[in-house]
Protein backbone atom coordinates (compact mmCIF):
# COMPACT_ATOMS: atom_id res chain seq x y z
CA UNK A 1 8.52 -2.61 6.97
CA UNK A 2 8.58 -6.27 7.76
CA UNK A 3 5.25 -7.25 7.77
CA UNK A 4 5.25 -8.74 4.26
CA UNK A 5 8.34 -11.12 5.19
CA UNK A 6 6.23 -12.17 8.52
CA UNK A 7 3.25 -13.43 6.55
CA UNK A 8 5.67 -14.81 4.35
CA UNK A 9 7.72 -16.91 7.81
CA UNK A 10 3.96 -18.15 8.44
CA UNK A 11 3.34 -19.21 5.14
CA UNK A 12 6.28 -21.14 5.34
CA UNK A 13 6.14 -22.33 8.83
CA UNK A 14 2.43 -23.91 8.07
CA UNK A 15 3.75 -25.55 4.84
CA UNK A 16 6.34 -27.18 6.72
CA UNK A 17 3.96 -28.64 9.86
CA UNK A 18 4.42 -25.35 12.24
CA UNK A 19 1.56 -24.08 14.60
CA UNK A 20 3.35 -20.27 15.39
CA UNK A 21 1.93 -17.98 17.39
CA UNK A 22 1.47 -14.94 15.80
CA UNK A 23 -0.02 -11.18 16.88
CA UNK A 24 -0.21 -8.22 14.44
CA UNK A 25 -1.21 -5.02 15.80
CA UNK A 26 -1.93 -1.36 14.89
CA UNK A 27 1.34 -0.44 15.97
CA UNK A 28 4.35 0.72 14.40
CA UNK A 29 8.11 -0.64 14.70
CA UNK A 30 9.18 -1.61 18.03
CA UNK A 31 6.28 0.84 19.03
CA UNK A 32 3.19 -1.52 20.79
CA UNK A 33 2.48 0.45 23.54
CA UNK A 34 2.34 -2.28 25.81
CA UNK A 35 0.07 -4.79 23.32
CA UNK A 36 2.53 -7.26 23.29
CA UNK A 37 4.24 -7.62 26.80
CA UNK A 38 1.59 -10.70 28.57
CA UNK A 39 2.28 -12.58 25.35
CA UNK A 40 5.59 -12.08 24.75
CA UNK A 41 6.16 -13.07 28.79
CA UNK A 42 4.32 -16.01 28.27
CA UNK A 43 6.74 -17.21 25.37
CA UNK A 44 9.51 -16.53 27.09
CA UNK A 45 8.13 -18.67 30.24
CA UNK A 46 7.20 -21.40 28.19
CA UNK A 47 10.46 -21.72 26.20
CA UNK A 48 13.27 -20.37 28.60
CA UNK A 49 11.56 -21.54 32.35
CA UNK A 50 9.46 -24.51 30.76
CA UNK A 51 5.98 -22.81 32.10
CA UNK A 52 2.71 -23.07 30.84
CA UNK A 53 0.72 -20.06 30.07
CA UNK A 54 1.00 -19.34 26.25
CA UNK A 55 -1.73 -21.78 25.30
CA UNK A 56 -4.41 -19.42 27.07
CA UNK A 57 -3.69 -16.81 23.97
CA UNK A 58 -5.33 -16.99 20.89
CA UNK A 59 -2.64 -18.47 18.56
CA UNK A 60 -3.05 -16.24 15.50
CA UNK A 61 -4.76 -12.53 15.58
CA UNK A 62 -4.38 -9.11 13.55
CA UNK A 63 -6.24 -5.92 14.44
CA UNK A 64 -8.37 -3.87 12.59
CA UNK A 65 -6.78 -0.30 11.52
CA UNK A 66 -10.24 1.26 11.64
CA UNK A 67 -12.48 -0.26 14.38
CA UNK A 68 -9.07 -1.58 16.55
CA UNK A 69 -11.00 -5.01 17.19
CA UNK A 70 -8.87 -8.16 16.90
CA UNK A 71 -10.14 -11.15 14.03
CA UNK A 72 -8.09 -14.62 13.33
CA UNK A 73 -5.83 -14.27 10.37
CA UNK A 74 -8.24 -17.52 8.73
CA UNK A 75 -10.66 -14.95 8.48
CA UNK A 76 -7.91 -13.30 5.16
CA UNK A 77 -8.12 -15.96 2.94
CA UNK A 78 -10.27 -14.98 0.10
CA UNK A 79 -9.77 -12.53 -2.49
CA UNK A 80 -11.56 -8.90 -1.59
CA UNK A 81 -13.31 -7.03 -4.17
CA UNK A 82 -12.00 -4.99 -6.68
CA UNK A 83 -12.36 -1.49 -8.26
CA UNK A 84 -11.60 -0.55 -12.10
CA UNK A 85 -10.08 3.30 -12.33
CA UNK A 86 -11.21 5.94 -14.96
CA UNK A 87 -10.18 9.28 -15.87
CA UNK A 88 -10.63 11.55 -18.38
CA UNK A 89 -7.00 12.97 -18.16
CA UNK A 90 -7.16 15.22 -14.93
CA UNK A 91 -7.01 13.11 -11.86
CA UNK A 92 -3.76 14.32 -11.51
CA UNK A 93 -4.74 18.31 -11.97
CA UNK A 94 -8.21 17.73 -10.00
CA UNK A 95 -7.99 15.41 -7.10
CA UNK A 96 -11.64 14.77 -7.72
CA UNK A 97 -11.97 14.23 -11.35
CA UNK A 98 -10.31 10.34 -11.22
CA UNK A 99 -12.75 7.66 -9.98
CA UNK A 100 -12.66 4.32 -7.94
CA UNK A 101 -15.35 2.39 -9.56
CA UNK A 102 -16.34 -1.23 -7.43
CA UNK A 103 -16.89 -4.06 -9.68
CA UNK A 104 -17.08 -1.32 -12.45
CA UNK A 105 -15.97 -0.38 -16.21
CA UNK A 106 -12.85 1.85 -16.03
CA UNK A 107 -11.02 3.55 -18.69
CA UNK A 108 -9.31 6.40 -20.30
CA UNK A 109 -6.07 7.55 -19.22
CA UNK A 110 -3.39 10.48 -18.33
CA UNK A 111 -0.19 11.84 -18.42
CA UNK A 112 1.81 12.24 -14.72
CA UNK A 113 5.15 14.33 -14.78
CA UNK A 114 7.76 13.67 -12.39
CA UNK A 115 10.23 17.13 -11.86
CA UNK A 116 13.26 15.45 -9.80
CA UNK A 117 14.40 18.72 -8.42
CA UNK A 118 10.52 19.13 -6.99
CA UNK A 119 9.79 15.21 -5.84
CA UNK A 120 6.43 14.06 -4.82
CA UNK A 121 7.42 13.36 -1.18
CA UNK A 122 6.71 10.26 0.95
CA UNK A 123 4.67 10.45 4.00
CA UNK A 124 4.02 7.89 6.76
CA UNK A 125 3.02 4.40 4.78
CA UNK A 126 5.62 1.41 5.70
CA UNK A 127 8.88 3.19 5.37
CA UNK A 128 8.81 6.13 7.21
CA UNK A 129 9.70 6.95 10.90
CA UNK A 130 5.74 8.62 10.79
CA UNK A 131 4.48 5.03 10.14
CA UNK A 132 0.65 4.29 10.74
CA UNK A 133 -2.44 6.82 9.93
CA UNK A 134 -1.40 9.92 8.46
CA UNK A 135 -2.90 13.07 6.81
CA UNK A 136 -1.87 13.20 3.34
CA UNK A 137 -4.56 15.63 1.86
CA UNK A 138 -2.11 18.11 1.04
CA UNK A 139 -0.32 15.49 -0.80
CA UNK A 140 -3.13 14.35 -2.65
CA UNK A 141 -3.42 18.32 -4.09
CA UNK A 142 -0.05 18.39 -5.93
CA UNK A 143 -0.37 18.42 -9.72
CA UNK A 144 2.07 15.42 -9.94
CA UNK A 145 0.04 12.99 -7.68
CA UNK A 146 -2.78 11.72 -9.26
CA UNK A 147 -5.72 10.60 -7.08
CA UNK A 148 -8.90 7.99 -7.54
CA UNK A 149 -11.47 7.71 -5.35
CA UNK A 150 -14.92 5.88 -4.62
CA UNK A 151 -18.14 6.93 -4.23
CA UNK A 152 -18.85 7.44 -0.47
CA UNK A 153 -19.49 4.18 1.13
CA UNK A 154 -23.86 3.35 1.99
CA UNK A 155 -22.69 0.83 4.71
CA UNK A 156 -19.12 -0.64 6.66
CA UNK A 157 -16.83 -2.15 4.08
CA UNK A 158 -14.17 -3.90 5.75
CA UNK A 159 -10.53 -4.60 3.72
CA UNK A 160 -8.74 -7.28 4.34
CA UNK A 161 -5.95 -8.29 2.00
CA UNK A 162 -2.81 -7.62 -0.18
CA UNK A 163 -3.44 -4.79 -2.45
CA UNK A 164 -2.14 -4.93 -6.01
CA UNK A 165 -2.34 -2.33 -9.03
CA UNK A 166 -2.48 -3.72 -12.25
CA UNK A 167 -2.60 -1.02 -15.31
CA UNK A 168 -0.82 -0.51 -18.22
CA UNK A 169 2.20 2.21 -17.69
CA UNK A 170 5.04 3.49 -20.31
CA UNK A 171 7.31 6.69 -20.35
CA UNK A 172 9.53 8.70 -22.11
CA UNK A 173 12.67 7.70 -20.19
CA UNK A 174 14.72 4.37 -19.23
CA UNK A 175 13.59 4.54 -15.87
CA UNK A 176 10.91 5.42 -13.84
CA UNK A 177 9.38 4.60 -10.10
CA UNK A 178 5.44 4.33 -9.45
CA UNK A 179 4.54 4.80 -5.59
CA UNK A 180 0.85 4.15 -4.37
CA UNK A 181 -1.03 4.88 -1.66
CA UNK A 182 -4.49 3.92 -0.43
CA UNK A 183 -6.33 6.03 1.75
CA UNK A 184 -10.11 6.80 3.24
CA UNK A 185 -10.87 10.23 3.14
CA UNK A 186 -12.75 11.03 6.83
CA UNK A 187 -14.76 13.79 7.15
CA UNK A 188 -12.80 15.57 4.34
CA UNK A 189 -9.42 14.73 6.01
CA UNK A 190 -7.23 12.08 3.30
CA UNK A 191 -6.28 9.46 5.72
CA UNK A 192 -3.12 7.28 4.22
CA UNK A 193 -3.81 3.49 5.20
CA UNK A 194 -0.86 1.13 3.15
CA UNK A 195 1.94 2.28 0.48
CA UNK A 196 4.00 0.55 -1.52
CA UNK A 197 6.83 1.52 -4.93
CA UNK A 198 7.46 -0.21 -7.94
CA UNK A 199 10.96 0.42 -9.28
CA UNK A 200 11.30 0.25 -13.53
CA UNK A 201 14.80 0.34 -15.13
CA UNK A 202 15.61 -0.07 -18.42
CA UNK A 203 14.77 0.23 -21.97
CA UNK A 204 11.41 -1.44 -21.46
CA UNK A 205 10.00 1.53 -19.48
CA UNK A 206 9.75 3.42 -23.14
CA UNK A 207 7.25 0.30 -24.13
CA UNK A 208 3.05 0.45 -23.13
CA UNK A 209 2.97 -2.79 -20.72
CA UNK A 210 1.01 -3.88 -17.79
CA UNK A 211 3.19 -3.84 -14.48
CA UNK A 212 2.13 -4.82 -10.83
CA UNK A 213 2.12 -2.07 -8.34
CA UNK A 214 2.24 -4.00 -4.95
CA UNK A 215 0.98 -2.04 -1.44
CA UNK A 216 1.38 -3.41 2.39
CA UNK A 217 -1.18 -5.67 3.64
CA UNK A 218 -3.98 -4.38 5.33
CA UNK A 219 -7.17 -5.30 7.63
CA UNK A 220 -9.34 -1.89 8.39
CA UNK A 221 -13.11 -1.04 8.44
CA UNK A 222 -14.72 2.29 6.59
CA UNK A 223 -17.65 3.59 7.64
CA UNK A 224 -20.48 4.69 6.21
CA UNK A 225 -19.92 7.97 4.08
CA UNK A 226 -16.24 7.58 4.09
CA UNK A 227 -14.54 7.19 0.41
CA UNK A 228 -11.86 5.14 -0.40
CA UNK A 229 -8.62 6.48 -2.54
CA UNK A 230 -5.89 5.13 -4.43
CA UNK A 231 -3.32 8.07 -4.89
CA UNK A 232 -0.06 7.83 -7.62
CA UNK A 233 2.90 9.58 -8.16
CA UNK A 234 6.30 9.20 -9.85
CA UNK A 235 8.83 9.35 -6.43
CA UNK A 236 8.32 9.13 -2.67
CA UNK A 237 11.58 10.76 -0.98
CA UNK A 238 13.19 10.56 0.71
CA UNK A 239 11.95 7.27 1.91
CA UNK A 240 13.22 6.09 -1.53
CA UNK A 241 15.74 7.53 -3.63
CA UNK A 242 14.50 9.21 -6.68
CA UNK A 243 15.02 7.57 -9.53
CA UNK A 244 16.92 9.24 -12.00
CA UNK A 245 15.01 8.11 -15.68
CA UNK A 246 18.51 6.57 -17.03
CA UNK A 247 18.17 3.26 -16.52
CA UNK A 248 20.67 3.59 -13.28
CA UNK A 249 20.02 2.60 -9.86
CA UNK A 250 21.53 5.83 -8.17
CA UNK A 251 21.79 6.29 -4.52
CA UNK A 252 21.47 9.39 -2.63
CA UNK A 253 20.34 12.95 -3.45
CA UNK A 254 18.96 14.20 -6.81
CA UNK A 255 21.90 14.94 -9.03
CA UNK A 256 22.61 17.00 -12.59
CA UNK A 257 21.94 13.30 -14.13
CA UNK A 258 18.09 13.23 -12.73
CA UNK A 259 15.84 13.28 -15.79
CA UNK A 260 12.19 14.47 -15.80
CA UNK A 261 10.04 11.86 -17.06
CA UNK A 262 6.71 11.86 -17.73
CA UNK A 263 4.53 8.84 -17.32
CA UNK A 264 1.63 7.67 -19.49
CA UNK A 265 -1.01 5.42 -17.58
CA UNK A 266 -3.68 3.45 -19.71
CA UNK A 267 -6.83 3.04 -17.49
CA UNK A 268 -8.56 0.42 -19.91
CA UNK A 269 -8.61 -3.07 -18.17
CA UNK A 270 -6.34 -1.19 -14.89
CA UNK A 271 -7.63 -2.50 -11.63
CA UNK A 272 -6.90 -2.21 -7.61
CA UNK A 273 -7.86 -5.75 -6.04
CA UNK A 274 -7.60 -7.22 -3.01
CA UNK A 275 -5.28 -10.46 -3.10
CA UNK A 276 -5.67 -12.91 0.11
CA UNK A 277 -3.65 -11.99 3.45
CA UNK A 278 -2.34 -16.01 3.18
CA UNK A 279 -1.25 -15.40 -0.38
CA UNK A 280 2.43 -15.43 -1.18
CA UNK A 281 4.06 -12.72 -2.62
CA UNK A 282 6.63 -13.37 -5.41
């Protein structure tokens, strides 16, 4: 959960002159499995008992989610490729039917309905306690999830980057939530790699607009075969609270004042990129 605001702290330390030392893993929170401990000895050396030692680590270095090898963080800085999403109205009926097309034409579109008293839950991703790789194929088979996926992959593709949603969303309510999910799908097994939620209240909801849809940064290698998805739904509990349609920001459980709302996503021009790992996000 606090990955995004440490890329952010290095962002800001190198603006201001800084050199930190900095080691992201395929670990979860407080949860390295003893990946960290020379390192974080040597810091403590160098800074509380005025040692040397920390210079002999690499200063910056992030591992892979797929392959578990370690790269420099310099290696991030370019934007990734990108994929355009089409449908023809039942990616969310058939988990098949929507498609991940790279550097492709997407379009048409679909309806997603949200039913607060049935939630599409959240699994794994950057919020829950099961954070890091987990199977969400069942998930992915729910009539209120809709899914979009790539062709399977000729050679490695590695992913390194910010991933951002950009389509064109409205509904019938004055609120709604959008929560994504990218995935490879492994030897028919749905394999969820980053989340994220975007959180709509008001009036404007009602009006056809493009809106962001921001997911956790990621570095991982698929292999050859393997297909990458991009899964949506309208809620992710509990990890966040379900959001009741009436322009509120309600905590807790789902209540008598929980609307359903159904979404309407525009596919024409909508497209999953890869943003740099140095970028800043706003």
């Amino acid at each position: 959960p606090h990955l995004g605001g440490v890329l952010d702290l290095r962002a800001r330390a190198h603006a201001a002159g800084g050199a930190p030392w900095l080691r992201i893993g395929a670990w979860t929170h407080l949860n390295w499995a003893g990946g960290l401990d020379r390192l974080q000895l040597a810091f403590f050396d160098r800074h509380l008992r005025d040692r040397e030692g920390l210079e002999a680590h690499p200063r910056e270095a992030l591992a892979d989610l797929g392959s578990g090898s370690w790269r420099g963080l310099a290696d991030g800085g370019s934007e990734g490729p990108r994929w355009a999403l089409r449908s023809d109205g039942l990616a969310a009926i058939d988990p098949g039917e929507g498609r991940l097309l790279l550097d492709g034409d997407g379009g048409g579109g679909l309806s997603l309905v949200h039913d607060p008293w049935r939630p599409a839950p959240g699994r794994g991703g950057h919020l829950g306690l099961d954070a890091g790789l987990v199977d969400r194929t069942d998930l992915d088979a729910r009539a209120d999830v809709a899914c979009f996926t790539a062709p399977p992959l000729a050679g490695p593709l590695q992913l390194v980057g910010r991933p951002e949603l950009e389509l064109e969303v409205s509904c019938d309510q004055d609120g709604f939530d959008l929560c994504g999910a990218l995935s490879v799908i492994r030897r028919g097994t749905v394999w969820q790699l980053s989340t994220g939620v975007l959180r709509s209240l008001g009036p404007h909801c009602r009006r056809r607009q493009r809106r962001r849809l921001r997911l956790q940064p990621l570095v991982t290698t698929l292999a050859a075969g393997e297909q990458l998805r991009l899964s949506l739904a309208a809620s992710a509990w509990p990890q966040v609270t379900v959001n009741p349609g009436s322009g509120e920001s309600l905590l807790g459980p789902v209540g008598p004042g929980h609307r359903v709302i159904t979404l309407e996503l525009q596919l024409n021009g909508a497209c999953l990129r890869l943003l740099p790992l140095d970028s800043r996000a706003d």
